[in-house]
N, C-alpha and C. Protein backbone atom coordinates (compact mmCIF):
# COMPACT_ATOMS: atom_id res chain seq x y z
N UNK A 1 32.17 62.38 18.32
CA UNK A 1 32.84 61.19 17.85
C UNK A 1 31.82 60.36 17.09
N UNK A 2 32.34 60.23 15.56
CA UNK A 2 31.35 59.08 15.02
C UNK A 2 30.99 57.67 14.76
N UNK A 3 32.36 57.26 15.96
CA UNK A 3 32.29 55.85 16.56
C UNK A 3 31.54 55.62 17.79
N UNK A 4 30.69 54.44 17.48
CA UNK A 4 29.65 54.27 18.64
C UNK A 4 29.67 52.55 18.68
N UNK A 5 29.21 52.01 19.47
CA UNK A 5 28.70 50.94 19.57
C UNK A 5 28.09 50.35 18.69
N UNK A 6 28.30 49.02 18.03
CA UNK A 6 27.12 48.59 17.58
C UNK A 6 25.60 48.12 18.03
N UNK A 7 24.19 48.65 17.82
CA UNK A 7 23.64 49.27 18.65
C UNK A 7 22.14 48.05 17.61
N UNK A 8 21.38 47.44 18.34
CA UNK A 8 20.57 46.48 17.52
C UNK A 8 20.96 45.47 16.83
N UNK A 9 22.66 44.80 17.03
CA UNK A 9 22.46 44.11 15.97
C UNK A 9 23.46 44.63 15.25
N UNK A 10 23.97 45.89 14.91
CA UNK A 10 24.50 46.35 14.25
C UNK A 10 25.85 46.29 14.53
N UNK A 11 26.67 46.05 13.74
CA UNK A 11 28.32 46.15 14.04
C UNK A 11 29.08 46.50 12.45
N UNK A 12 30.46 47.05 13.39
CA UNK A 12 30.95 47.82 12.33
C UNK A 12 31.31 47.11 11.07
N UNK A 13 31.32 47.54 9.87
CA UNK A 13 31.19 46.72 9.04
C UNK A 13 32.75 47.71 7.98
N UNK A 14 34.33 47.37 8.02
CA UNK A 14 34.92 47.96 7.49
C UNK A 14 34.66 48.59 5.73
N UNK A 15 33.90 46.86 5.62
CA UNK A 15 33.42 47.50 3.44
C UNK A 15 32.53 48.86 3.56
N UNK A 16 31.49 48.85 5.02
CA UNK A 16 30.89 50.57 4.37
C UNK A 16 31.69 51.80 5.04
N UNK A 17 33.10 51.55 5.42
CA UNK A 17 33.40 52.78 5.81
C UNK A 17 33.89 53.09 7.47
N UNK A 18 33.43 51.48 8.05
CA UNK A 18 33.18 51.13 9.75
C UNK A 18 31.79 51.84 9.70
N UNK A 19 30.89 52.40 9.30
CA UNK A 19 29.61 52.76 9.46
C UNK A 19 28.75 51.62 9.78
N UNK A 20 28.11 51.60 10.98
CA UNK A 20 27.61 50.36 12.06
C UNK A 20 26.35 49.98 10.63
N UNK A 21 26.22 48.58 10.23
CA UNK A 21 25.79 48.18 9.25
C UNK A 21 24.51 47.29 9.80
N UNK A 22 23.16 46.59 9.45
CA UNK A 22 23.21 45.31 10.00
C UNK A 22 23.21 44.25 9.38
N UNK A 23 24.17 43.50 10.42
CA UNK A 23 24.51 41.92 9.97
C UNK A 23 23.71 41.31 9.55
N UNK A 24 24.07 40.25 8.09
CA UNK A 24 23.30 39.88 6.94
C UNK A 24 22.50 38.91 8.17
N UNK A 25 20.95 38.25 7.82
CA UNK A 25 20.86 37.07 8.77
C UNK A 25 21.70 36.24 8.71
N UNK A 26 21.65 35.52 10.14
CA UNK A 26 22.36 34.14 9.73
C UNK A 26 21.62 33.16 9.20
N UNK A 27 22.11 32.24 8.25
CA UNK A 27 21.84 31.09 7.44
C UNK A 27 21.10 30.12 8.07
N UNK A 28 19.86 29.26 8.18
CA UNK A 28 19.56 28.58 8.56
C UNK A 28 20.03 27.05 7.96
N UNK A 29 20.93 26.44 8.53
CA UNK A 29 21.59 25.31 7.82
C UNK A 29 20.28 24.13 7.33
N UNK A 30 19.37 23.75 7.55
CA UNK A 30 18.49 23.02 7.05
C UNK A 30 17.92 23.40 5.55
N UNK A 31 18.09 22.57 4.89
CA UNK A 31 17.92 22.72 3.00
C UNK A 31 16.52 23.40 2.91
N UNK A 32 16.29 23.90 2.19
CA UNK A 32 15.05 24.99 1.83
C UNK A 32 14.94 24.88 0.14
N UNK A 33 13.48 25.22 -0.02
CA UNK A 33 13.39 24.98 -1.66
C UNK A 33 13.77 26.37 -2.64
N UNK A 34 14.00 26.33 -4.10
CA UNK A 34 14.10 27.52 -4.54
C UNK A 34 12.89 27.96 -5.28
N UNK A 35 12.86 28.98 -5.92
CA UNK A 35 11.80 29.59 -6.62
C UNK A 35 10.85 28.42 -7.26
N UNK A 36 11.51 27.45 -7.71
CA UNK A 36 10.74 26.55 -8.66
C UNK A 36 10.83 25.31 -7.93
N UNK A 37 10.71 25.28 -6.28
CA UNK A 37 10.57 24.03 -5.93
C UNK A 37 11.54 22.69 -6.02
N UNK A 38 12.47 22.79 -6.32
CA UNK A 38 14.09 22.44 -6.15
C UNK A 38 14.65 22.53 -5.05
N UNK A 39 14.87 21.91 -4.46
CA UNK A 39 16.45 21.78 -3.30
C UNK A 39 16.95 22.92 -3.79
N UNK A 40 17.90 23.49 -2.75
CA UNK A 40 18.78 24.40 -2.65
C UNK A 40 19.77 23.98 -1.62
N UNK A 41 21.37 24.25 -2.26
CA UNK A 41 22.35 23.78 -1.68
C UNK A 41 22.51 24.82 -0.38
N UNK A 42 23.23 23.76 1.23
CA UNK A 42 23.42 24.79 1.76
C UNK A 42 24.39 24.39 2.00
N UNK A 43 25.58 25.43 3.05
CA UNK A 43 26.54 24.98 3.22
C UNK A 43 27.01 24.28 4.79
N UNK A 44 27.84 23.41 4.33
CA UNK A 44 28.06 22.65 5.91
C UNK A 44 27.85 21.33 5.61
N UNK A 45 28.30 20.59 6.45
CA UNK A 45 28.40 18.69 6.25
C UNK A 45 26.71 18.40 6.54
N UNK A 46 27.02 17.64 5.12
CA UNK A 46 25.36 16.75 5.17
C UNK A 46 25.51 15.65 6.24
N UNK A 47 24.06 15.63 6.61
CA UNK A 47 24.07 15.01 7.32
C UNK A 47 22.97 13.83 7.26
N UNK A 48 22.51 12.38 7.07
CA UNK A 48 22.07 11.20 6.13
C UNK A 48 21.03 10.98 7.41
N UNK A 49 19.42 11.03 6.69
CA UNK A 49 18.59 11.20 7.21
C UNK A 49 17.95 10.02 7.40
N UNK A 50 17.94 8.66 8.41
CA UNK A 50 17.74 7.46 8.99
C UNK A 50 16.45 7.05 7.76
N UNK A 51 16.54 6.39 7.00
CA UNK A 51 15.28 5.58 6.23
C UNK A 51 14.35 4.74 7.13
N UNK A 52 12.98 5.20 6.98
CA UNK A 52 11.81 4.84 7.97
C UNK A 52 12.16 2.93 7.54
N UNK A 53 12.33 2.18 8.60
CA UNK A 53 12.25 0.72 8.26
C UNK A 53 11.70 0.05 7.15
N UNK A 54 11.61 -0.33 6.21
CA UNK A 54 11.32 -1.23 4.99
C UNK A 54 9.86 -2.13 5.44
N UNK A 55 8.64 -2.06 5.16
CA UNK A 55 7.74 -3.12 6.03
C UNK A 55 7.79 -4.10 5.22
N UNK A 56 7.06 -5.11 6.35
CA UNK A 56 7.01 -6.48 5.54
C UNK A 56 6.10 -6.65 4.85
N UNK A 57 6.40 -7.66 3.95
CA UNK A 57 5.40 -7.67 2.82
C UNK A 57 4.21 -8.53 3.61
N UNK A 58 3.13 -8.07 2.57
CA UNK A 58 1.56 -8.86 3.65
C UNK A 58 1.80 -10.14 3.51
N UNK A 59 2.62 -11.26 2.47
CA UNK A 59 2.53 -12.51 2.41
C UNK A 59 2.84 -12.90 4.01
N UNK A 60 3.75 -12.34 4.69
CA UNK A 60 4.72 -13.01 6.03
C UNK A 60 3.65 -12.06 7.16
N UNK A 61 3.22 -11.07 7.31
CA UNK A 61 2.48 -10.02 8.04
C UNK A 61 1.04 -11.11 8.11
N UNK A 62 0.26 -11.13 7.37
CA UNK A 62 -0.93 -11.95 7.61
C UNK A 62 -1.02 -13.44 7.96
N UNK A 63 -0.37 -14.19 7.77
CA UNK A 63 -0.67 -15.24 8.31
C UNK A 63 0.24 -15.22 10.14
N UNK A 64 1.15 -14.04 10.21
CA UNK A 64 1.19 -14.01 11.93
C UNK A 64 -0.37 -13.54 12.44
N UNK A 65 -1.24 -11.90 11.85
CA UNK A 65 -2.11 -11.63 12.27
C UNK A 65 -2.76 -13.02 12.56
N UNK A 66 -3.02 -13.93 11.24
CA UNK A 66 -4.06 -14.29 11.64
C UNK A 66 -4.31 -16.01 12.80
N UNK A 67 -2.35 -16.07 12.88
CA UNK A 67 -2.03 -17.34 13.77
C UNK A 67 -2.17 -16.39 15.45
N UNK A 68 -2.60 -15.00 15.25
CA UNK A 68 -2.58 -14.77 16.68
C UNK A 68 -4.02 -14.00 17.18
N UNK A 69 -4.81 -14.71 16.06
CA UNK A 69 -6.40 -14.51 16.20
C UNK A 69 -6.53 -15.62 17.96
N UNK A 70 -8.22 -15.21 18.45
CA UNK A 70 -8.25 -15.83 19.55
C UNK A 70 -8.70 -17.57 18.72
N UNK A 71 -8.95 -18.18 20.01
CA UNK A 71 -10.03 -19.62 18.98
C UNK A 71 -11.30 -19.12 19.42
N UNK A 72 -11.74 -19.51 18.48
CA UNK A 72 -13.47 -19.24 18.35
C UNK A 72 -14.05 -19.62 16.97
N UNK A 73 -14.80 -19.19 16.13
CA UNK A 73 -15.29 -19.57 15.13
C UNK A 73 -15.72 -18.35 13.67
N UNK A 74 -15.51 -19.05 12.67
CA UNK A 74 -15.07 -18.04 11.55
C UNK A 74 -16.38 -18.39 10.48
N UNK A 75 -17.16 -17.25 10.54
CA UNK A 75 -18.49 -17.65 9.53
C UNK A 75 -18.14 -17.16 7.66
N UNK A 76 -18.20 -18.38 7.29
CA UNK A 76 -17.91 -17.94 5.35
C UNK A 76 -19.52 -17.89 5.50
N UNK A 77 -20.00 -16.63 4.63
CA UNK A 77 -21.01 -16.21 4.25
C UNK A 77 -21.28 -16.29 2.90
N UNK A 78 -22.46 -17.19 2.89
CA UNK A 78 -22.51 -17.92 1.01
C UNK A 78 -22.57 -16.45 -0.06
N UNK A 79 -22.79 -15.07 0.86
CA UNK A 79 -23.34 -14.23 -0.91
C UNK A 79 -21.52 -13.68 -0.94
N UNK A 80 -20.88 -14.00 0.29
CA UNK A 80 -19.17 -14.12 0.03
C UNK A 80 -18.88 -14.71 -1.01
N UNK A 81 -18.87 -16.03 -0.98
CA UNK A 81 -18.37 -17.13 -1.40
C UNK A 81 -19.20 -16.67 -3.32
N UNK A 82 -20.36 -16.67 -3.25
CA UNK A 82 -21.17 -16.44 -4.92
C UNK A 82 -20.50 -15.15 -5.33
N UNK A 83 -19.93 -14.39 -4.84
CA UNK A 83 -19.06 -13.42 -5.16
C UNK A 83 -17.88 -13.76 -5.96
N UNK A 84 -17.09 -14.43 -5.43
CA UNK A 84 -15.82 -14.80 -5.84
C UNK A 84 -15.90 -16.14 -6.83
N UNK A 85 -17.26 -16.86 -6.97
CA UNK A 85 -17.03 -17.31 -7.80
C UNK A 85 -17.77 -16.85 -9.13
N UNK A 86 -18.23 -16.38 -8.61
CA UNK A 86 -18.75 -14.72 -9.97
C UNK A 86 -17.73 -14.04 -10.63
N UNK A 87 -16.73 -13.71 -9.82
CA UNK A 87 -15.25 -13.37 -10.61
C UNK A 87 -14.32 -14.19 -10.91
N UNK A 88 -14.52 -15.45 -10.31
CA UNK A 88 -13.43 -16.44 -10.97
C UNK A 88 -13.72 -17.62 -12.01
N UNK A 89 -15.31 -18.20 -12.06
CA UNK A 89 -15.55 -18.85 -12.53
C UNK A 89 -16.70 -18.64 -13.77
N UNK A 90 -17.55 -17.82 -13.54
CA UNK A 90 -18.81 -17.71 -14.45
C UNK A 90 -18.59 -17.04 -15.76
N UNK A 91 -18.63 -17.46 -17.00
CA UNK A 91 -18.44 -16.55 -18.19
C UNK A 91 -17.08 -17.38 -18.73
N UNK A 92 -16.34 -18.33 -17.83
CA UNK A 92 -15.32 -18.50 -18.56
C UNK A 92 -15.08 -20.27 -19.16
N UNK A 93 -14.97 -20.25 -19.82
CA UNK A 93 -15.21 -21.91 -20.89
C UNK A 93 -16.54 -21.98 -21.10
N UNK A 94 -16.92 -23.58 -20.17
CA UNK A 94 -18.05 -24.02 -20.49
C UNK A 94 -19.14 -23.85 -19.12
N UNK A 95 -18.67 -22.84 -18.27
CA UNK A 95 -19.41 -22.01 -17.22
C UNK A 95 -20.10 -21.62 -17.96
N UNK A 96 -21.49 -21.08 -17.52
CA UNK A 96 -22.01 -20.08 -17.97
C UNK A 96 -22.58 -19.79 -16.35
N UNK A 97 -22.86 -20.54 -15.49
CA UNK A 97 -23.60 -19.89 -14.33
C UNK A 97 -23.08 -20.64 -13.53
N UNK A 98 -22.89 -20.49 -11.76
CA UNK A 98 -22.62 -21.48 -10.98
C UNK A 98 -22.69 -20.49 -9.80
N UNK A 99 -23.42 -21.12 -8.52
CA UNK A 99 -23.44 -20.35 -7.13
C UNK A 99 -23.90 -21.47 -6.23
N UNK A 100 -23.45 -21.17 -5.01
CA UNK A 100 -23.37 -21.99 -4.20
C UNK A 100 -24.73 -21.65 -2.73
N UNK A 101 -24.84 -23.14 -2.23
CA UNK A 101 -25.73 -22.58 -1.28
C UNK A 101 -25.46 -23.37 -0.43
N UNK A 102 -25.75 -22.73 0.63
CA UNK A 102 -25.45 -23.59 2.12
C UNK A 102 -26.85 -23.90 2.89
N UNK A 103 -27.19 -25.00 3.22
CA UNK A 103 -28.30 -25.51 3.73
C UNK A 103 -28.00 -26.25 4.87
N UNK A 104 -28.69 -26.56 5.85
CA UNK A 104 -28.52 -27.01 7.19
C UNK A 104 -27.95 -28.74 6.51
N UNK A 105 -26.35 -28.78 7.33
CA UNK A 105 -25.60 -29.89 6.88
C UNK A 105 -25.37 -30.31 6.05
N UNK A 106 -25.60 -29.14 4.79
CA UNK A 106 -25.08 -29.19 2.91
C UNK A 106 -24.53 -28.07 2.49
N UNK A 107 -23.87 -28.75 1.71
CA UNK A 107 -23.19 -27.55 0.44
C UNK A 107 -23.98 -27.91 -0.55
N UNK A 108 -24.76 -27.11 -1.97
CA UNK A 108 -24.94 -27.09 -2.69
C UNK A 108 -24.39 -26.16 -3.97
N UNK A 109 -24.05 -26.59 -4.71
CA UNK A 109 -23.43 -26.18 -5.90
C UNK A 109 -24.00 -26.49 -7.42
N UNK A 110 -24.83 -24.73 -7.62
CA UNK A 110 -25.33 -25.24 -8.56
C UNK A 110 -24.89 -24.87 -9.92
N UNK A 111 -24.92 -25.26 -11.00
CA UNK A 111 -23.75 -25.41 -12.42
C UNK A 111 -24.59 -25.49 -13.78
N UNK A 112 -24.25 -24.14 -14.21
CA UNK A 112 -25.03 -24.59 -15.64
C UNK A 112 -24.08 -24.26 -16.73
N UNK A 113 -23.95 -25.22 -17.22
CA UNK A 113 -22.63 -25.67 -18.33
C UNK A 113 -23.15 -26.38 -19.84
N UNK A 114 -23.03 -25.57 -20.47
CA UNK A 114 -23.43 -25.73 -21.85
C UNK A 114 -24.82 -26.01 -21.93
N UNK A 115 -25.74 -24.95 -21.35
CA UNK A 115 -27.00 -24.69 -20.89
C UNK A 115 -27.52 -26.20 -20.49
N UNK A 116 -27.23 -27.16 -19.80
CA UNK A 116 -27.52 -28.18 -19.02
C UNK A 116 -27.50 -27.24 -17.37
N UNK A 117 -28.43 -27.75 -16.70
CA UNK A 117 -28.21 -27.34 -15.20
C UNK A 117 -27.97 -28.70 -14.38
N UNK A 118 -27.19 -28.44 -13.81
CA UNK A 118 -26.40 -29.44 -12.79
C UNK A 118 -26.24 -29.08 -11.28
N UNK A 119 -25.77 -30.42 -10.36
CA UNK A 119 -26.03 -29.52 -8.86
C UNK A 119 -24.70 -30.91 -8.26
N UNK A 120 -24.28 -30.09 -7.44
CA UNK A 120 -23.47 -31.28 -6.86
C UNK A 120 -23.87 -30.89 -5.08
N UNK A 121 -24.35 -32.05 -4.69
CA UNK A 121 -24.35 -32.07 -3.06
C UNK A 121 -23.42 -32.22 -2.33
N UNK A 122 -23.17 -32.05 -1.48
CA UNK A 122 -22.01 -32.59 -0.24
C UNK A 122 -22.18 -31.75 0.87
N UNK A 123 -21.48 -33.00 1.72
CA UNK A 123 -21.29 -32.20 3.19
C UNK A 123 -19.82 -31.71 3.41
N UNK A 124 -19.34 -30.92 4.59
CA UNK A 124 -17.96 -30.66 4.66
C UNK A 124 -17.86 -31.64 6.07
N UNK A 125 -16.67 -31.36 6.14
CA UNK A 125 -15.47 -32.10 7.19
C UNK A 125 -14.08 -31.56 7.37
N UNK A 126 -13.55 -32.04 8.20
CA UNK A 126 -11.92 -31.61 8.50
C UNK A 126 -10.91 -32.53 8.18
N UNK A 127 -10.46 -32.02 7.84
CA UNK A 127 -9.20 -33.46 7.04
C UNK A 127 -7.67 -32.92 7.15
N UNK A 128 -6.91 -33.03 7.43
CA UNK A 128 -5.47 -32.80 6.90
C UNK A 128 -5.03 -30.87 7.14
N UNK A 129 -6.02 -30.24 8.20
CA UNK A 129 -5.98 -29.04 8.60
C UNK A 129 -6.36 -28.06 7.71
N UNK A 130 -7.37 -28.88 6.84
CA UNK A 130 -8.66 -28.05 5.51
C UNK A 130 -10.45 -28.58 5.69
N UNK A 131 -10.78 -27.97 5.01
CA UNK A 131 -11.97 -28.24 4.91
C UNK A 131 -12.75 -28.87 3.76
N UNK A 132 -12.87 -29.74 3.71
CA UNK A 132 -12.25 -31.10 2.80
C UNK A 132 -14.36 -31.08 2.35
N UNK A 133 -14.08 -31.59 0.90
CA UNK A 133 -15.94 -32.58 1.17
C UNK A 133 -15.82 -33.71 0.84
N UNK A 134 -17.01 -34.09 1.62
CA UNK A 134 -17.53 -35.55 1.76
C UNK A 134 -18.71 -35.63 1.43
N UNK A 135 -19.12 -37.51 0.99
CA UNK A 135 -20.37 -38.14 0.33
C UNK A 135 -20.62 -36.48 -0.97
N UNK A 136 -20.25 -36.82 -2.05
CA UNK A 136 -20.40 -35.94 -2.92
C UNK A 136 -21.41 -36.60 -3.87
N UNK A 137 -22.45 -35.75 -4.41
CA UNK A 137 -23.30 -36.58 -5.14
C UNK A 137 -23.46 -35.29 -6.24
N UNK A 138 -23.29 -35.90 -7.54
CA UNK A 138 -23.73 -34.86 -8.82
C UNK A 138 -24.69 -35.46 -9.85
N UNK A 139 -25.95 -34.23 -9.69
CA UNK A 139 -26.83 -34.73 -10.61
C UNK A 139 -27.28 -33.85 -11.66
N UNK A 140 -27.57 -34.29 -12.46
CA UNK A 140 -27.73 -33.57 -14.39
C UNK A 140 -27.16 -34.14 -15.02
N UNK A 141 -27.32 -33.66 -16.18
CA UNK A 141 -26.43 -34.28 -17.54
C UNK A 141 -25.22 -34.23 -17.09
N UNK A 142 -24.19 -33.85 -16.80
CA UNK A 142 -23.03 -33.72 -16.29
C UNK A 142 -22.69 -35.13 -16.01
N UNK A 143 -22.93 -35.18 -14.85
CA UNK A 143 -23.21 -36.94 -14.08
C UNK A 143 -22.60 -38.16 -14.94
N UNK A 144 -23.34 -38.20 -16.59
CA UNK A 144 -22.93 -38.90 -17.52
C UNK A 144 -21.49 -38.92 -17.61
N UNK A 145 -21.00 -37.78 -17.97
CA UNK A 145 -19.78 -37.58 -18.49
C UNK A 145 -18.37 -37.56 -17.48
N UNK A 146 -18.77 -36.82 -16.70
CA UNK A 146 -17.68 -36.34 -15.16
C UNK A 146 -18.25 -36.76 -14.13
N UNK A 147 -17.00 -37.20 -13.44
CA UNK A 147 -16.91 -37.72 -12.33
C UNK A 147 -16.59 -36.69 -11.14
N UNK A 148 -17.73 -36.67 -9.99
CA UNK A 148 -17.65 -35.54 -9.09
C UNK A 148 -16.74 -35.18 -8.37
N UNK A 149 -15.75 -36.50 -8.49
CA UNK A 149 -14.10 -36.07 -7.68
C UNK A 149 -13.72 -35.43 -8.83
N UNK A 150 -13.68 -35.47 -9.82
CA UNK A 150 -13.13 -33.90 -11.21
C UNK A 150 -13.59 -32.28 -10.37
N UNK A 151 -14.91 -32.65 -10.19
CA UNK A 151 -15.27 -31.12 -9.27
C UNK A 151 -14.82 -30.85 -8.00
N UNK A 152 -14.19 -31.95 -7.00
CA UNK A 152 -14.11 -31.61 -6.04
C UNK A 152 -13.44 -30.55 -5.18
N UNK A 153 -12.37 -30.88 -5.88
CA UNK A 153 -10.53 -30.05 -5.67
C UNK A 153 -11.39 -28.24 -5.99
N UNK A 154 -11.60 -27.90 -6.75
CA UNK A 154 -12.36 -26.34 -7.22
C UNK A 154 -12.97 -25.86 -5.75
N UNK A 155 -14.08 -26.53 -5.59
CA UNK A 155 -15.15 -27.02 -4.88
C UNK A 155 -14.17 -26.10 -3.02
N UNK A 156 -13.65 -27.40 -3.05
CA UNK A 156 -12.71 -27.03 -1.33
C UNK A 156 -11.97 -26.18 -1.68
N UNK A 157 -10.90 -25.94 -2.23
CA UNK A 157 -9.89 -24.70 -2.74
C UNK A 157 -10.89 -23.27 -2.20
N UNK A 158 -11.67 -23.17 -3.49
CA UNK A 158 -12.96 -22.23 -3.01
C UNK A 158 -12.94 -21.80 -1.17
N UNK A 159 -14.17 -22.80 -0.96
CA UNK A 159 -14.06 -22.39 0.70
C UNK A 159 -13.09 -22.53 1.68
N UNK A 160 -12.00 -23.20 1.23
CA UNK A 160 -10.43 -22.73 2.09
C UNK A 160 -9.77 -21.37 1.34
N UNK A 161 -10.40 -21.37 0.66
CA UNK A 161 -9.65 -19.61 0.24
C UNK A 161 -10.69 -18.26 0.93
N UNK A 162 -11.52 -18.55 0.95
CA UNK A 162 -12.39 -17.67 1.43
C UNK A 162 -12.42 -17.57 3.04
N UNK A 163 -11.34 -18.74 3.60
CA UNK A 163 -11.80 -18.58 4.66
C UNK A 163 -10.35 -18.49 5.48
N UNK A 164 -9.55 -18.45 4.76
CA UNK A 164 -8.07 -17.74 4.30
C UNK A 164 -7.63 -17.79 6.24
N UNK A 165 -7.77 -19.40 6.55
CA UNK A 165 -6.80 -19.68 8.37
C UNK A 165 -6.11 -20.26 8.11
N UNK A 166 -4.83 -19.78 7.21
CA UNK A 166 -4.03 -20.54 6.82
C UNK A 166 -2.51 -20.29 8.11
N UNK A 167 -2.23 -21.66 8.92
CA UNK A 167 -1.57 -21.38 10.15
C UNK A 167 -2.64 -21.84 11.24
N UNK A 168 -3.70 -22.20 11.48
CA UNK A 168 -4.77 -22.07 12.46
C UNK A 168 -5.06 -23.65 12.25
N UNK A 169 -5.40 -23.95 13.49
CA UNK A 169 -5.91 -25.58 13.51
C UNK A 169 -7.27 -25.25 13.62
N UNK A 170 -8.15 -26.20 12.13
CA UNK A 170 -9.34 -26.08 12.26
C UNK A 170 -9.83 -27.42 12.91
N UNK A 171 -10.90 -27.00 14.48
CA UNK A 171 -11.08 -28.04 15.16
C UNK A 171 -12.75 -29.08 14.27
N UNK A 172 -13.47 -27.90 13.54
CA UNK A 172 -14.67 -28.37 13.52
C UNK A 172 -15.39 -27.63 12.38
N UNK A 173 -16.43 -27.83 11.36
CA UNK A 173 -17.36 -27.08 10.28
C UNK A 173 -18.44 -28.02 10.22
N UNK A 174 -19.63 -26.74 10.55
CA UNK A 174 -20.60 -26.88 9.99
C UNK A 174 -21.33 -26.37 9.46
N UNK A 175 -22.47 -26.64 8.31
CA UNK A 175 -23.21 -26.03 7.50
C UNK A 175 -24.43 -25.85 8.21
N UNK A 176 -24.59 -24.35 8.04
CA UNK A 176 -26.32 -23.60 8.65
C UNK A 176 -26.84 -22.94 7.38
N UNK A 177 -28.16 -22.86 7.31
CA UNK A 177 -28.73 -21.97 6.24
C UNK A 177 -27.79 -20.80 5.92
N UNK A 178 -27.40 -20.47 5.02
CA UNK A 178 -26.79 -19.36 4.52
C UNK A 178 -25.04 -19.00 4.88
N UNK A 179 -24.93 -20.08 5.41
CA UNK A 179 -23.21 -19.88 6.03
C UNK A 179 -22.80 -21.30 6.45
N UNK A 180 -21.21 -20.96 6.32
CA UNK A 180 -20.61 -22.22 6.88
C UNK A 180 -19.78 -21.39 8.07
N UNK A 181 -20.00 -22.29 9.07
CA UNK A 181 -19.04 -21.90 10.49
C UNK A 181 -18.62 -23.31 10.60
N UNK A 182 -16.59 -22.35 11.12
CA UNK A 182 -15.82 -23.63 11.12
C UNK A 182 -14.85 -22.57 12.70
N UNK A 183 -14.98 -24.13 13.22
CA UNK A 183 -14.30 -23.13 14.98
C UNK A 183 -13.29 -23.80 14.69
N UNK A 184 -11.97 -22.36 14.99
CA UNK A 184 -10.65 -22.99 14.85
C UNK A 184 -9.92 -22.23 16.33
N UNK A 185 -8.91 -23.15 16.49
CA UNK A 185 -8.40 -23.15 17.85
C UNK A 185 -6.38 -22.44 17.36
């Protein structure tokens, strides 16, 4: 008799004759690529694959990080600070040079503007939940012309950007050789 069992897999297959055949694989329903890296359709209900959550943008993300810092104290480091104003200020108008230095209970800011060299002194303080300056004194040719509250606003912007606790109550700043530390709570 040349009917038997289908035997491995094999079952009768009427298109060759009932001659025990083996069954094509089965289809793996998950999409697969084709020769050239293309999707390939398969068959059966799609099924809509959950989109990983949307993150938040860093504007709303960083100021939580940094309202859930501990309190303690945050050192701006002056070759920081001569950095950024190396990219924001020097080379452009009537800049030609300007860097800042921190000295025990000073800011110094020094300015060379239409090859005159200039320096403006001050101390910092806390004001209005910034880091504000006070007793400002500017000396050089400058002096003549501008008035050191014209420089001031630059001046603080500067080291409240660099020191970017925006959300944080600053309790206290002071100036040490080479840095300003300001303890915020």
């Amino acid at each position: 008799d040349l009917d038997a069992e289908p035997v491995g897999g094999a079952e009768a297959n009427p298109a060759s004759g009932g001659a025990n055949v083996a069954a094509p694989p089965a289809r793996d329903p998950t999409p697969t690529s084709g020769a050239a890296g293309a999707p390939t359709a398969t068959a059966g209900p799609a099924t809509a694959t959950p989109l990983p959550p949307t993150p938040e943008p860093l504007s709303t993300v960083i100021p939580e990080v940094i309202e859930a810092l501990p309190a303690g104290e945050i050192v701006l480091r002056e070759d920081s600070v001569n950095r950024r104003i190396a990219e924001r200020l020097v080379g452009r108008g009537p800049i030609e040079d300007a860097s800042m230095h921190f000295v025990p209970d000073e800011l110094q800011v020094d300015l060379v503007i239409l090859g005159t060299t200039n320096q403006i002194r001050a101390g910092l303080a806390i004001a209005g939940g910034r880091v504000v300056v006070r007793d400002a004194v500017l000396t050089g040719p400058m002096a003549l012309v501008v008035s050191v509250e014209d420089l001031i606003a630059p001046i603080e912007d500067q080291v409240n950007e660099s020191l970017d606790v925006t959300g944080r109550n600053l309790l206290a700043v002071r100036v040490e050789p080479g840095q300003v530390v300001v303890t915020i709570e």
